[in-house]
PDB file of N, CA and C in Angstrom:
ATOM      1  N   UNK A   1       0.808  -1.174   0.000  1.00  0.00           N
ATOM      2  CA  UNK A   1       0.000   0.000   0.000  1.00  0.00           C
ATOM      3  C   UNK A   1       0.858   1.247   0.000  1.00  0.00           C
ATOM      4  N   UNK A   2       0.477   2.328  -0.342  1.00  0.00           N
ATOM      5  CA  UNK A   2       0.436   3.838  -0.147  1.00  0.00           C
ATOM      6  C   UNK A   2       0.070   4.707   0.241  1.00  0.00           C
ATOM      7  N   UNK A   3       0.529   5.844   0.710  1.00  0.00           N
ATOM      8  CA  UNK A   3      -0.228   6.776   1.156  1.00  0.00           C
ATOM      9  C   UNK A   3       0.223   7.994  -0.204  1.00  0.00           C
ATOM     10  N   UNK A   4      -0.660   9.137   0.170  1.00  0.00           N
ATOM     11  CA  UNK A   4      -1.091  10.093  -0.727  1.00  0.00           C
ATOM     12  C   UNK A   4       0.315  10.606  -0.484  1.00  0.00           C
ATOM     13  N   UNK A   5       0.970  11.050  -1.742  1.00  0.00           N
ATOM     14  CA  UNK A   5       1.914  11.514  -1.994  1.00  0.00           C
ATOM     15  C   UNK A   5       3.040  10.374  -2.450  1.00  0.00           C
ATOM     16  N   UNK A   6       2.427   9.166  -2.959  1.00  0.00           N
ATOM     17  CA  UNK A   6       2.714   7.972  -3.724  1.00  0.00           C
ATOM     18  C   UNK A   6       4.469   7.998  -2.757  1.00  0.00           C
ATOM     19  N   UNK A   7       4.034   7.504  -1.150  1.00  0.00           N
ATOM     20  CA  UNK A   7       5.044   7.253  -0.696  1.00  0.00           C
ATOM     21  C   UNK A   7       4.760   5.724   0.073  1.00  0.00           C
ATOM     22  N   UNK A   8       5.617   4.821   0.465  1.00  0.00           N
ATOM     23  CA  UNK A   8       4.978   3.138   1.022  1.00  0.00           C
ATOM     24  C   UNK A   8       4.329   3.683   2.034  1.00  0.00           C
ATOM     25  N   UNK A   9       3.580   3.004   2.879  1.00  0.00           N
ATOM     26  CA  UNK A   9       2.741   3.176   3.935  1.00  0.00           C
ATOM     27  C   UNK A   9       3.128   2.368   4.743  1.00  0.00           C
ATOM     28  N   UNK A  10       3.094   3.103   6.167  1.00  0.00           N
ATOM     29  CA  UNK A  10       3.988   2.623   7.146  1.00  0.00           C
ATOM     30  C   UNK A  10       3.544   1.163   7.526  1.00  0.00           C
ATOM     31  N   UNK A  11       2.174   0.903   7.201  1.00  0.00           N
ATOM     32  CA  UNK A  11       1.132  -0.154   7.474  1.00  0.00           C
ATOM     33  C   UNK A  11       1.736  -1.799   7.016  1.00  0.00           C
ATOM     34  N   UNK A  12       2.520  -1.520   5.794  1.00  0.00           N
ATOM     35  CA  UNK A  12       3.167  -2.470   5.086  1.00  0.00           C
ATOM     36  C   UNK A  12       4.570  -2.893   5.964  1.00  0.00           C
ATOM     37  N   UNK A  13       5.105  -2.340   6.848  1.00  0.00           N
ATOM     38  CA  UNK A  13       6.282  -2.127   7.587  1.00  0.00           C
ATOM     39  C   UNK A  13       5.711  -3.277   8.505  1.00  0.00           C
ATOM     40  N   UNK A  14       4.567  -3.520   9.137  1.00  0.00           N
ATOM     41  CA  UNK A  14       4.801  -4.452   9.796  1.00  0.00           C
ATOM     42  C   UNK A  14       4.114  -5.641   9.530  1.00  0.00           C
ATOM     43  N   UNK A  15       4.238  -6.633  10.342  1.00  0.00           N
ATOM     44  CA  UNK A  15       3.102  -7.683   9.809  1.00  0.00           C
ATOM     45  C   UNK A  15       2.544  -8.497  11.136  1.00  0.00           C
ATOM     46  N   UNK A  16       1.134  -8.735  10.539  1.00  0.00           N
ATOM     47  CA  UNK A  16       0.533  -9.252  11.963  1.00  0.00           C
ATOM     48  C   UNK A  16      -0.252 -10.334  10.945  1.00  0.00           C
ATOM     49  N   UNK A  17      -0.311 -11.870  12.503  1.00  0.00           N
ATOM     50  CA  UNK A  17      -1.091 -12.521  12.086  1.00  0.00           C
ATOM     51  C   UNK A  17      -1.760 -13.026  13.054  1.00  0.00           C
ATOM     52  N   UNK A  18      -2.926 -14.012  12.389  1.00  0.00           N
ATOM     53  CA  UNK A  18      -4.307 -14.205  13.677  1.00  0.00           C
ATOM     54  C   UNK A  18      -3.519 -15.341  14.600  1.00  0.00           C
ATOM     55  N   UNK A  19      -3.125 -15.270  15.817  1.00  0.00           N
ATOM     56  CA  UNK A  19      -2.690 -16.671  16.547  1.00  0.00           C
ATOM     57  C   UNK A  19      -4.002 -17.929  16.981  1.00  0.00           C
ATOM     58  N   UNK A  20      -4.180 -18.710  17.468  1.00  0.00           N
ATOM     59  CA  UNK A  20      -4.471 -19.799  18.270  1.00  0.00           C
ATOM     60  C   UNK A  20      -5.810 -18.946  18.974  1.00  0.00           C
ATOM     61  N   UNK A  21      -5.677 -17.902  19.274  1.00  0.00           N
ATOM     62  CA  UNK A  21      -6.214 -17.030  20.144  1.00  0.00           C
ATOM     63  C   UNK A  21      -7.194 -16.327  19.685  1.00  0.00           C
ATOM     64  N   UNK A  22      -6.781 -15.858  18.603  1.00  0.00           N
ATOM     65  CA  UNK A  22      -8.046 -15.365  17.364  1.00  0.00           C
ATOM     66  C   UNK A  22      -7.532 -13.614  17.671  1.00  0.00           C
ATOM     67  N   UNK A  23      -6.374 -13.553  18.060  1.00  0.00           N
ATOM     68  CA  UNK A  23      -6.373 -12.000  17.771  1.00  0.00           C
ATOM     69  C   UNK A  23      -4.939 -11.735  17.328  1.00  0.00           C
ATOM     70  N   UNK A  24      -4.605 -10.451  17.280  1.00  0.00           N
ATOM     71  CA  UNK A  24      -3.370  -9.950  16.253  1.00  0.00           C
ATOM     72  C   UNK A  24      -2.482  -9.628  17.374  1.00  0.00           C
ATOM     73  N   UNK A  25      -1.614 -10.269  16.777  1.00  0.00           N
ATOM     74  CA  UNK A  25      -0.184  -9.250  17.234  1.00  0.00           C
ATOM     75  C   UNK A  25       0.817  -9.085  16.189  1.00  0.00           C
ATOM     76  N   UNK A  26       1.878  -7.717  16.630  1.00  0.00           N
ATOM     77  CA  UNK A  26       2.507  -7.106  15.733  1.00  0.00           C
ATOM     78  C   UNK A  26       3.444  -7.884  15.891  1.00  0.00           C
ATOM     79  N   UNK A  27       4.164  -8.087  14.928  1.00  0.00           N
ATOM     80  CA  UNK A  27       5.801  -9.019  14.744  1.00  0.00           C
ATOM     81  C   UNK A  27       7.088  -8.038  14.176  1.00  0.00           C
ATOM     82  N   UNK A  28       7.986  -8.478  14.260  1.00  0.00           N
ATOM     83  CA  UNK A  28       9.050  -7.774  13.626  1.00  0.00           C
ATOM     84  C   UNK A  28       9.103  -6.820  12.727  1.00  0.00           C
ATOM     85  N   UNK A  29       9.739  -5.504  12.235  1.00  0.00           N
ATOM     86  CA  UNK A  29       9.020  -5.164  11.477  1.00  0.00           C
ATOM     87  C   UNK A  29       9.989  -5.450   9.938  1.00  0.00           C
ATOM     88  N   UNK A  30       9.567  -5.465   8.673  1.00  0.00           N
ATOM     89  CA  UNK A  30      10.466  -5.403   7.785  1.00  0.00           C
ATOM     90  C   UNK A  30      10.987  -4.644   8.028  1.00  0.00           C
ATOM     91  N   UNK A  31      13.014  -4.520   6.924  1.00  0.00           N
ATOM     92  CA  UNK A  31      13.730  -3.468   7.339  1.00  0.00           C
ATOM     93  C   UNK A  31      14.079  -2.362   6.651  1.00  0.00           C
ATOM     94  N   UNK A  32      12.425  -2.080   5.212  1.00  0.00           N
ATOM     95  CA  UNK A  32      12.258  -1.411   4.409  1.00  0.00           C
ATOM     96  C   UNK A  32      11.017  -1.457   3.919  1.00  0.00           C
ATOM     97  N   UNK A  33      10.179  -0.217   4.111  1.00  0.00           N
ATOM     98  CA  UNK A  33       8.720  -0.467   3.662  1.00  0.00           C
ATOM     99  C   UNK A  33       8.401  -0.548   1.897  1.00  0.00           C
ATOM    100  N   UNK A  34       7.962  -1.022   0.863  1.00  0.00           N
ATOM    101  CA  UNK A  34       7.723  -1.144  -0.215  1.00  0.00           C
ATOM    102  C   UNK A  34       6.142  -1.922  -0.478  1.00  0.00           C
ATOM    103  N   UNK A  35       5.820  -1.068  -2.646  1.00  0.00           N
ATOM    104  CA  UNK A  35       4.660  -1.855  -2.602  1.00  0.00           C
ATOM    105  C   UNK A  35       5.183  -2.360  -4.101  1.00  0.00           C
ATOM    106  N   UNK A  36       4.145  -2.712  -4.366  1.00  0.00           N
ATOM    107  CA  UNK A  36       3.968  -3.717  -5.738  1.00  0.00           C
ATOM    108  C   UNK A  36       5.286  -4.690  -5.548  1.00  0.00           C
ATOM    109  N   UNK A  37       5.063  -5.648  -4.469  1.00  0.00           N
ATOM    110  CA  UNK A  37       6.098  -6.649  -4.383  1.00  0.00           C
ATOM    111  C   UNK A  37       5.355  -8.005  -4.558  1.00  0.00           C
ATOM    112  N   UNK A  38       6.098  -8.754  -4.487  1.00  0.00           N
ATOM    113  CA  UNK A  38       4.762 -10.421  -4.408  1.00  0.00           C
ATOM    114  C   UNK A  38       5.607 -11.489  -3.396  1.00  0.00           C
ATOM    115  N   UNK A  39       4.930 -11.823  -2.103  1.00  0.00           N
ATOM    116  CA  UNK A  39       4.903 -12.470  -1.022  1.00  0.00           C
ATOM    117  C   UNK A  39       4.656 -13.778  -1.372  1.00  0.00           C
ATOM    118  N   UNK A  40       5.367 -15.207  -0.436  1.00  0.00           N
ATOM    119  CA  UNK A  40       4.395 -16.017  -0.487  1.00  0.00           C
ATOM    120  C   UNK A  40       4.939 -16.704   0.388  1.00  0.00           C
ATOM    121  N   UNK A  41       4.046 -17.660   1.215  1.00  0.00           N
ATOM    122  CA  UNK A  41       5.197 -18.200   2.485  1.00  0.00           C
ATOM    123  C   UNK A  41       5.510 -20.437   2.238  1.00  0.00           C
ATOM    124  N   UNK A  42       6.687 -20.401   2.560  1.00  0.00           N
ATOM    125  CA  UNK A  42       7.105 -22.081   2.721  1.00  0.00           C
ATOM    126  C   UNK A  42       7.786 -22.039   3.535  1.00  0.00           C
ATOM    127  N   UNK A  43       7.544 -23.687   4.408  1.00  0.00           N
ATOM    128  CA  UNK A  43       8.463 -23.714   5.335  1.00  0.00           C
ATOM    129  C   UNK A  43       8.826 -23.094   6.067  1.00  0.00           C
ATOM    130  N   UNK A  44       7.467 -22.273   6.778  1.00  0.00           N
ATOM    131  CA  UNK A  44       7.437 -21.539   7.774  1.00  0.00           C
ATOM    132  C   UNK A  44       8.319 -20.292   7.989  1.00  0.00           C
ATOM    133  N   UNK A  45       8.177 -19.982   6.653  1.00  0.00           N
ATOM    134  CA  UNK A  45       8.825 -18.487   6.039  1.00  0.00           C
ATOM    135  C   UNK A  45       7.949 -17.902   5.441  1.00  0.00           C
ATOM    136  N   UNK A  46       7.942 -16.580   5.428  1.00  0.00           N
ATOM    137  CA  UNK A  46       7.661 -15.303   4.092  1.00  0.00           C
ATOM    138  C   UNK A  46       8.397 -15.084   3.743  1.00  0.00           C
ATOM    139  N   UNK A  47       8.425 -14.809   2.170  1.00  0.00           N
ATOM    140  CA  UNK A  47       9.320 -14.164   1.092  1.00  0.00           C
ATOM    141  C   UNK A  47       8.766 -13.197   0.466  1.00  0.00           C
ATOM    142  N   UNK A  48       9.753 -12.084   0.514  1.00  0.00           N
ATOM    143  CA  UNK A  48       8.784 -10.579  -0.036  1.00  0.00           C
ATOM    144  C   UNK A  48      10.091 -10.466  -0.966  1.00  0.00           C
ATOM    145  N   UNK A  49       9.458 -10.093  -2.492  1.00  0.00           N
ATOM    146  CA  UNK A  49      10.978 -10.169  -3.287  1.00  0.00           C
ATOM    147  C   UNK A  49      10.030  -8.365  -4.836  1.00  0.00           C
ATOM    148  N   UNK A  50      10.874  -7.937  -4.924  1.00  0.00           N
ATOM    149  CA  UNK A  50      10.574  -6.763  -5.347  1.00  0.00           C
ATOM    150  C   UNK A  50       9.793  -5.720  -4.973  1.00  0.00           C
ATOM    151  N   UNK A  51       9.457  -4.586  -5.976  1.00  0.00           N
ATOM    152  CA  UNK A  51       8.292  -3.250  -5.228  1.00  0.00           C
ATOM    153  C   UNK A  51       9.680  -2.661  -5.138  1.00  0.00           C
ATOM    154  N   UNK A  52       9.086  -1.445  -5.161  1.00  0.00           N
ATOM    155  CA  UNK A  52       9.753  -0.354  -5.411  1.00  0.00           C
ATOM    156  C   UNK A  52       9.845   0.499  -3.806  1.00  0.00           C
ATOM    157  N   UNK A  53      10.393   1.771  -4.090  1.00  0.00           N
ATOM    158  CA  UNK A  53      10.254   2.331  -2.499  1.00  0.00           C
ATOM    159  C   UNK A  53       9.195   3.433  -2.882  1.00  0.00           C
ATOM    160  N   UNK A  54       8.922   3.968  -3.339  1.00  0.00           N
ATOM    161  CA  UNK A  54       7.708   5.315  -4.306  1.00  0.00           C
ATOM    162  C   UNK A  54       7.576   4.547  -5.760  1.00  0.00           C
ATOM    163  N   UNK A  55       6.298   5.398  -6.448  1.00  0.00           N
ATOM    164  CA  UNK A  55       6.356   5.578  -7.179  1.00  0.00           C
ATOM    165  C   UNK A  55       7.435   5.896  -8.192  1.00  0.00           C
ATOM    166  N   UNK A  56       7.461   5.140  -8.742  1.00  0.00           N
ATOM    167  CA  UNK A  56       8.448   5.764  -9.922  1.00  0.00           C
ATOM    168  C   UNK A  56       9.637   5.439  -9.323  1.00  0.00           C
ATOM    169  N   UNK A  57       9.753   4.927  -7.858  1.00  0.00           N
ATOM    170  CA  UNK A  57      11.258   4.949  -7.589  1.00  0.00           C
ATOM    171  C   UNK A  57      12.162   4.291  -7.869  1.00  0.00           C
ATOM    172  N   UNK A  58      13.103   3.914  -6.927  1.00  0.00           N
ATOM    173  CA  UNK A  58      14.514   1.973  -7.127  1.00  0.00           C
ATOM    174  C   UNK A  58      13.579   1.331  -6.804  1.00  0.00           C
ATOM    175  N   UNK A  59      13.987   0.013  -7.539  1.00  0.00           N
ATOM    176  CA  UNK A  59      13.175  -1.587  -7.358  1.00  0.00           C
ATOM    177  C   UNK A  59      14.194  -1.605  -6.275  1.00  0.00           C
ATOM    178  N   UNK A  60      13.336  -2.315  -5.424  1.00  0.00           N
ATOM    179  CA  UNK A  60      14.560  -3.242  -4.425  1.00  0.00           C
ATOM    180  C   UNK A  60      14.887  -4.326  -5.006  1.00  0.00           C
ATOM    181  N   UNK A  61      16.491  -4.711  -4.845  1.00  0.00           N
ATOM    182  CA  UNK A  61      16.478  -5.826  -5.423  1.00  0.00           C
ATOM    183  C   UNK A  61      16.905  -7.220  -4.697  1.00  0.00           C
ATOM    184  N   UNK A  62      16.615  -7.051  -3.317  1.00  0.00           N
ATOM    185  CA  UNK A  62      16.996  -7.897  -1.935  1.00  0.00           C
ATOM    186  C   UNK A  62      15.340  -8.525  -2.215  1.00  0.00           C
ATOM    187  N   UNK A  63      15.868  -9.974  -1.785  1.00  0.00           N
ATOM    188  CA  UNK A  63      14.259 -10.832  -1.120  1.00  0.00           C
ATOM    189  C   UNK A  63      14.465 -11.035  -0.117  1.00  0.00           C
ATOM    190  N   UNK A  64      13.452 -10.155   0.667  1.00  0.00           N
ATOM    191  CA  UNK A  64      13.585 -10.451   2.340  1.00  0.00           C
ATOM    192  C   UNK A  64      12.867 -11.636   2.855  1.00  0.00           C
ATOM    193  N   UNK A  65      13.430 -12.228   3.951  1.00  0.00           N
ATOM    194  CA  UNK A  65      12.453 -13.892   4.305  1.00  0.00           C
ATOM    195  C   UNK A  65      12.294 -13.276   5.936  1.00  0.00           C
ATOM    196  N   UNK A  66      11.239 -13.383   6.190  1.00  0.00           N
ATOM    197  CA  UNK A  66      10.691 -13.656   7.297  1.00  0.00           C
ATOM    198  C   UNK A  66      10.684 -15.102   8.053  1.00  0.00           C
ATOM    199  N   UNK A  67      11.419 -15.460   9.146  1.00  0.00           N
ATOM    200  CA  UNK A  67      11.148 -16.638   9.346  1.00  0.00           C
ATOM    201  C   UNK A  67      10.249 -17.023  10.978  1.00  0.00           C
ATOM    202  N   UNK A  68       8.959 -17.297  10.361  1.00  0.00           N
ATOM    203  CA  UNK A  68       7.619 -17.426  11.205  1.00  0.00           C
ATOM    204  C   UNK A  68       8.167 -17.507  12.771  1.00  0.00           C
ATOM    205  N   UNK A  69       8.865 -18.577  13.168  1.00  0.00           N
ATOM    206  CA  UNK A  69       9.324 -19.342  14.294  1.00  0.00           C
ATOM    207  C   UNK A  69      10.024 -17.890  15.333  1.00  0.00           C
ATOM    208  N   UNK A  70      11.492 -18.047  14.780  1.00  0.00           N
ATOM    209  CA  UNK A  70      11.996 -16.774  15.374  1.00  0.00           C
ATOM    210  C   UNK A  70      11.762 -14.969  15.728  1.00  0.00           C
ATOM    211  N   UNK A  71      10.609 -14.704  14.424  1.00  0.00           N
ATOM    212  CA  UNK A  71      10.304 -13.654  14.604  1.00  0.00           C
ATOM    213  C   UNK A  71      11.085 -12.638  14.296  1.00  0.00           C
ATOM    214  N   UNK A  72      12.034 -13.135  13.107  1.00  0.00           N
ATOM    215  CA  UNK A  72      12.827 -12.230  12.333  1.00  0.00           C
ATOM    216  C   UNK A  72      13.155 -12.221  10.917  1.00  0.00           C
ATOM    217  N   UNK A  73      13.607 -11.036  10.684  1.00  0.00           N
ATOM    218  CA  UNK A  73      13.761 -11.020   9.311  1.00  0.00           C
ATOM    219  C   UNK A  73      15.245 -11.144   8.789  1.00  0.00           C
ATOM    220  N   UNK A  74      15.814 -11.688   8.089  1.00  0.00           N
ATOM    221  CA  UNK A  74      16.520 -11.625   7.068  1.00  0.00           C
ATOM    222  C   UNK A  74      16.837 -11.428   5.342  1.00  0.00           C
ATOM    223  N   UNK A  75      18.011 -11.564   4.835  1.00  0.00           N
ATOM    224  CA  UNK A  75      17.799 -11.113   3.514  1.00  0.00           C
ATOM    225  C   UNK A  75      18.695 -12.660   2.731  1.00  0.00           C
ATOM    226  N   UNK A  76      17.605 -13.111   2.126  1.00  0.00           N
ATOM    227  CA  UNK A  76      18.001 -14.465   1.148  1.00  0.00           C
ATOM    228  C   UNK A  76      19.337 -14.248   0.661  1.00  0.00           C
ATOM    229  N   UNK A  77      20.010 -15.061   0.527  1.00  0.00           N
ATOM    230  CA  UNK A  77      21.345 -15.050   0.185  1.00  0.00           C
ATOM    231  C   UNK A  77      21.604 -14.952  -1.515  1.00  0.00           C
ATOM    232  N   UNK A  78      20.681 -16.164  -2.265  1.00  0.00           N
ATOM    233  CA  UNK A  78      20.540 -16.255  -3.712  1.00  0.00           C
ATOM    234  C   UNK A  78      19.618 -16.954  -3.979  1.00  0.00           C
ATOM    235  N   UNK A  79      18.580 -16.552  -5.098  1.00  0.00           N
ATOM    236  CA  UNK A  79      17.281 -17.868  -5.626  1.00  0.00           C
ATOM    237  C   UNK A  79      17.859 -18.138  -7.223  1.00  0.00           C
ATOM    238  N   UNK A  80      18.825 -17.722  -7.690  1.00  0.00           N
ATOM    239  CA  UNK A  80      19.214 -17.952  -8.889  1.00  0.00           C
ATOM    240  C   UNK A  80      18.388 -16.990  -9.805  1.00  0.00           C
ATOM    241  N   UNK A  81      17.821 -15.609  -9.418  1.00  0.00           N
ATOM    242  CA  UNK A  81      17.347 -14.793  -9.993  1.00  0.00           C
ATOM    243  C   UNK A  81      18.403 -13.258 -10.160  1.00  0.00           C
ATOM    244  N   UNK A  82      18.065 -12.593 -10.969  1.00  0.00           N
ATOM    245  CA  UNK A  82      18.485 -11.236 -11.024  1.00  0.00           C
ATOM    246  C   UNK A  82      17.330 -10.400 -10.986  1.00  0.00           C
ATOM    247  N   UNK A  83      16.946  -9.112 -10.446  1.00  0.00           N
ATOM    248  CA  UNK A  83      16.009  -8.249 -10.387  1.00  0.00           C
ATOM    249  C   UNK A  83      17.265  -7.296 -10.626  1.00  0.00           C
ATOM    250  N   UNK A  84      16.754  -6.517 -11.730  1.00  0.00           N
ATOM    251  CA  UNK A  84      17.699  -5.381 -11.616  1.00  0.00           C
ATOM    252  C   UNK A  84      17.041  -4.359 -12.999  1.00  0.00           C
TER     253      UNK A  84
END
């Protein structure tokens, strides 16, 4: 997402999910907010891999992994891709 003035929205910075419990809590936050990226989770990971920082701005070209368990983020080492 965005906010007006086609800048990321801070909203995307963090991530929450429903527990056992049926309510939210906030987790780690990514260590760069971005949109038009594409997520998807294995093995008890998220992978967030492109999106830009604005409009019009740099692609990121890091895939960040979330790993569910620990409650942190890191940055994938290699998927045999180039984004650039």
């Amino acid at each position: 997402g965005k906010t007006s003035g086609a800048k990321p929205s801070n909203a995307i910075e963090r991530l929450s999910i429903a527990t056992e419990t049926q309510s939210w809590t906030t987790l780690a936050p990514m260590p760069a907010a971005r949109f038009g990226h594409v997520a998807w989770v294995a093995d008890k990971k998220i992978y967030v891999v492109g999106g830009t920082d604005a409009d019009g701005g740099k692609p990121h070209t890091d895939t960040l992994v979330y790993d569910i368990p620990s409650n942190a983020w890191s940055t994938a080492s290699k998927f045999g891709i180039n984004i650039s």
